[in-house]
N, C-alpha and C. Protein backbone atom coordinates (compact mmCIF):
# COMPACT_ATOMS: atom_id res chain seq x y z
N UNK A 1 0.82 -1.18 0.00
CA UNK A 1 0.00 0.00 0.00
C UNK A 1 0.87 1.26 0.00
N UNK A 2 1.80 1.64 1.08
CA UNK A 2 2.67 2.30 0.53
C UNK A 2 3.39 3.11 -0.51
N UNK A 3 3.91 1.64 -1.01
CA UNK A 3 4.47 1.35 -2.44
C UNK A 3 3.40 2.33 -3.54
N UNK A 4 2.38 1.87 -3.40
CA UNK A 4 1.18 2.18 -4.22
C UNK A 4 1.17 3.88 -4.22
N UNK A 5 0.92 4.41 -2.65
CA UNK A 5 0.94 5.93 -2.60
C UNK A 5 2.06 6.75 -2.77
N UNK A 6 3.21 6.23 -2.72
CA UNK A 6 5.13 6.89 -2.62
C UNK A 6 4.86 7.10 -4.70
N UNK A 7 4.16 5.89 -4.83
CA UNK A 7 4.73 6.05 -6.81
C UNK A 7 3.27 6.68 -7.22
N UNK A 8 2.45 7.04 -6.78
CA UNK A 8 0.99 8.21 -7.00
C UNK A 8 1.65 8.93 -6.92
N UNK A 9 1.85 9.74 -5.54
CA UNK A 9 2.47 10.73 -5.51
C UNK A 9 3.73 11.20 -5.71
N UNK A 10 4.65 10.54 -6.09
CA UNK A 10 5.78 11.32 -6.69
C UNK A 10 6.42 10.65 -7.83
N UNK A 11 5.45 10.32 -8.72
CA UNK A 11 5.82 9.65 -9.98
C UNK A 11 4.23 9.60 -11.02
N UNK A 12 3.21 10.03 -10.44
CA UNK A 12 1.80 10.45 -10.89
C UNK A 12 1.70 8.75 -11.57
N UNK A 13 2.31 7.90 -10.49
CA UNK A 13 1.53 6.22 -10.89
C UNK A 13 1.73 5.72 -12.08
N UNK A 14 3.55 5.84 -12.46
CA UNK A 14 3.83 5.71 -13.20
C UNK A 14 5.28 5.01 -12.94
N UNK A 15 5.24 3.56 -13.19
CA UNK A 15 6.51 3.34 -13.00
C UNK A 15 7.43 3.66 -14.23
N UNK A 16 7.25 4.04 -15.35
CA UNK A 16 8.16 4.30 -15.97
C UNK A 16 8.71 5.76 -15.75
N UNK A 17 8.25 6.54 -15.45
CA UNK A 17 8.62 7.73 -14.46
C UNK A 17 9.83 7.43 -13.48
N UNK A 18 9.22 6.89 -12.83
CA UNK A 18 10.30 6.35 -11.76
C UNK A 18 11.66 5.97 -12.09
N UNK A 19 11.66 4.98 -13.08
CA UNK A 19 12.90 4.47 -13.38
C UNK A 19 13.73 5.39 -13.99
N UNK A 20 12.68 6.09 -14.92
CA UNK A 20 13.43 7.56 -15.56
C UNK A 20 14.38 8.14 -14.81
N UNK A 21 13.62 8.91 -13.57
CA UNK A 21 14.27 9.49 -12.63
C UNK A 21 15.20 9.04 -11.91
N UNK A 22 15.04 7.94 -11.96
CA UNK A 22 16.66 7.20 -10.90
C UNK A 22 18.06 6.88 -12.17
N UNK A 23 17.72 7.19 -13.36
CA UNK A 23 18.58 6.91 -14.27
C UNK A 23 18.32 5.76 -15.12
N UNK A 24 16.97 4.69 -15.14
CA UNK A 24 17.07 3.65 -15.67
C UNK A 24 15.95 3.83 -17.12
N UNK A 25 16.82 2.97 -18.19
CA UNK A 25 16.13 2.97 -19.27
C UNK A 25 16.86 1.89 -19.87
N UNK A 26 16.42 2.56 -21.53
CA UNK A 26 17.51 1.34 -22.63
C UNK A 26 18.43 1.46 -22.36
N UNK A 27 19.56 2.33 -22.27
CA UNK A 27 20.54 2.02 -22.05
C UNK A 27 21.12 1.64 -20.66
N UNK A 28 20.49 1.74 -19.64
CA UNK A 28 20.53 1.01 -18.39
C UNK A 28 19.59 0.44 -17.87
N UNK A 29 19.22 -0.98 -17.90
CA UNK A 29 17.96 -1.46 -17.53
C UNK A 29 18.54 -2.00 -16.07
N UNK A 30 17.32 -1.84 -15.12
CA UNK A 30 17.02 -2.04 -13.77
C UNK A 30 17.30 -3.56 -13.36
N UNK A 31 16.65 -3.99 -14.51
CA UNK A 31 16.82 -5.68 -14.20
C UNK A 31 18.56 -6.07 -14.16
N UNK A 32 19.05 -5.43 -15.12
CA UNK A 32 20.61 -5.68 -15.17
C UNK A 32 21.21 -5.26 -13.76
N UNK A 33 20.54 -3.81 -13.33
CA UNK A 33 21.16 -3.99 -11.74
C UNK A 33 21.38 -4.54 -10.62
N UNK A 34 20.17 -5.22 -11.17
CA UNK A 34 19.16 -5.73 -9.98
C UNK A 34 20.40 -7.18 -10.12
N UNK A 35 20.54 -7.87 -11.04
CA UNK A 35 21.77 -9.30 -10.85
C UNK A 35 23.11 -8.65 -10.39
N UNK A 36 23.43 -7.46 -11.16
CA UNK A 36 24.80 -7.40 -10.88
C UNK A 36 25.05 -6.62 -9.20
N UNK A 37 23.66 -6.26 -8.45
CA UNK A 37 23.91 -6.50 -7.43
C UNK A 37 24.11 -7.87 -6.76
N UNK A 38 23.35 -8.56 -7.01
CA UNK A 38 23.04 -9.93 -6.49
C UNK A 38 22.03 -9.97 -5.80
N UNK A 39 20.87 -8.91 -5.99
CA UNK A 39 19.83 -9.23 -5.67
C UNK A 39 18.94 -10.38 -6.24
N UNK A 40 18.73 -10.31 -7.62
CA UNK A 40 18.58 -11.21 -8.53
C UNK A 40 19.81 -11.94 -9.05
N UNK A 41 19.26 -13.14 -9.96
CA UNK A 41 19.89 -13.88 -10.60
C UNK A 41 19.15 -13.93 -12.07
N UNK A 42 20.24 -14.49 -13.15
CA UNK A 42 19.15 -15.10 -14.01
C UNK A 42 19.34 -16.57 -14.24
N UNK A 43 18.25 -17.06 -15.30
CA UNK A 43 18.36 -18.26 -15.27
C UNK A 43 19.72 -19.21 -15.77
N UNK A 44 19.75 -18.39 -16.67
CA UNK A 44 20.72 -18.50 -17.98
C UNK A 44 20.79 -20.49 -18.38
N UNK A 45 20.07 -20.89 -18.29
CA UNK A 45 19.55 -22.26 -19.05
C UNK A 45 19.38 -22.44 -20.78
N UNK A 46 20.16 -22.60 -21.27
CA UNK A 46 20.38 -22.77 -22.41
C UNK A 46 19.74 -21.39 -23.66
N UNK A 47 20.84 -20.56 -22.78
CA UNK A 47 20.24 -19.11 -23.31
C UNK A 47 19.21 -18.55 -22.87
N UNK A 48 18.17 -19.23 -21.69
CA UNK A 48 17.28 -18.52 -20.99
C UNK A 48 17.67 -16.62 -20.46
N UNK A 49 17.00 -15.88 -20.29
CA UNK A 49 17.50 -14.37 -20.34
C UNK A 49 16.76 -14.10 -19.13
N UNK A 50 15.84 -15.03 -18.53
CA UNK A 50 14.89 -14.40 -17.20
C UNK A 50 15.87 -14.48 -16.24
N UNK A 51 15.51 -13.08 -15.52
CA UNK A 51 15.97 -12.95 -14.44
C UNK A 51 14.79 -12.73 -13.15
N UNK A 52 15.28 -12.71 -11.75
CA UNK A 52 14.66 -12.64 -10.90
C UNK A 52 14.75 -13.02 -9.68
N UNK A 53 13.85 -12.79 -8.44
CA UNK A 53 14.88 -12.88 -6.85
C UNK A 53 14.94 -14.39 -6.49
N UNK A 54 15.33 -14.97 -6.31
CA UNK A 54 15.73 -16.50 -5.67
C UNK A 54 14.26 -17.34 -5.91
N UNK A 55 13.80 -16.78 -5.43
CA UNK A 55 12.20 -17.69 -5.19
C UNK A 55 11.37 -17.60 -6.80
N UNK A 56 11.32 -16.47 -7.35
CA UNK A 56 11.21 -16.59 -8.92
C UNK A 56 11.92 -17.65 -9.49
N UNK A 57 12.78 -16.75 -9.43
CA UNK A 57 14.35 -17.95 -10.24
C UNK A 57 13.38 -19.59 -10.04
N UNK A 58 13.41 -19.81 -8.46
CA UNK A 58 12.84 -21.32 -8.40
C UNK A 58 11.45 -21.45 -9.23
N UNK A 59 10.49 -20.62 -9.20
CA UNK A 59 9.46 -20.75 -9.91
C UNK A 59 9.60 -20.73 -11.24
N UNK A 60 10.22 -20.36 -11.91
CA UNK A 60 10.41 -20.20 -13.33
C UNK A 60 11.27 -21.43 -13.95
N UNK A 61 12.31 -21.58 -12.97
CA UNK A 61 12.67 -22.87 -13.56
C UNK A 61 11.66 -24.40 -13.24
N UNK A 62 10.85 -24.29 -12.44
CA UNK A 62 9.91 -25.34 -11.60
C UNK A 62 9.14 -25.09 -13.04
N UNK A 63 8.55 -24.08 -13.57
CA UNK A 63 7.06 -24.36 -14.87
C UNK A 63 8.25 -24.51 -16.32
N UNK A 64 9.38 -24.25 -16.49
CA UNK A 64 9.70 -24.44 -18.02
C UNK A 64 11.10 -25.75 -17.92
N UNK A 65 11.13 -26.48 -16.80
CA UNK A 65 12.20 -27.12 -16.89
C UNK A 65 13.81 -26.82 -16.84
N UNK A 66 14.34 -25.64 -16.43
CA UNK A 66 15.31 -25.01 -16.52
C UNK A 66 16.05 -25.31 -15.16
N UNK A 67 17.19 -26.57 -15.53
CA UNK A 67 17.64 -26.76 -14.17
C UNK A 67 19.17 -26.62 -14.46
């Protein structure tokens, strides 16, 4: 809920706003930060490109076979 009112009000409920403002776009995508912190991972399974936090990661490889 929070989440919900912080990006209404200072992004008019727009996450692409947001990312704007912190610096993220094509040429820097969020998701790329997001692994090379080590928050995320990706799958990388035979060229798989999804990324996502630990428990994704497990879900995504659990529905397409990606072990």
């Amino acid at each position: 809920m929070a989440e919900a009112a912080l990006l209404a009000a200072e992004y008019g409920g727009s996450v692409p706003q947001l990312l704007h403002k912190h610096g993220y776009g094509p040429g820097r995508p969020v998701t790329n930060e997001a692994v090379q912190s080590g928050a995320w991972s990706r799958c990388g399974y035979g060229g798989c490109n999804y990324a996502g936090t630990p428990e994704s990661l497990r879900n995504h490889q659990g529905k397409t076979g990606h072990r």
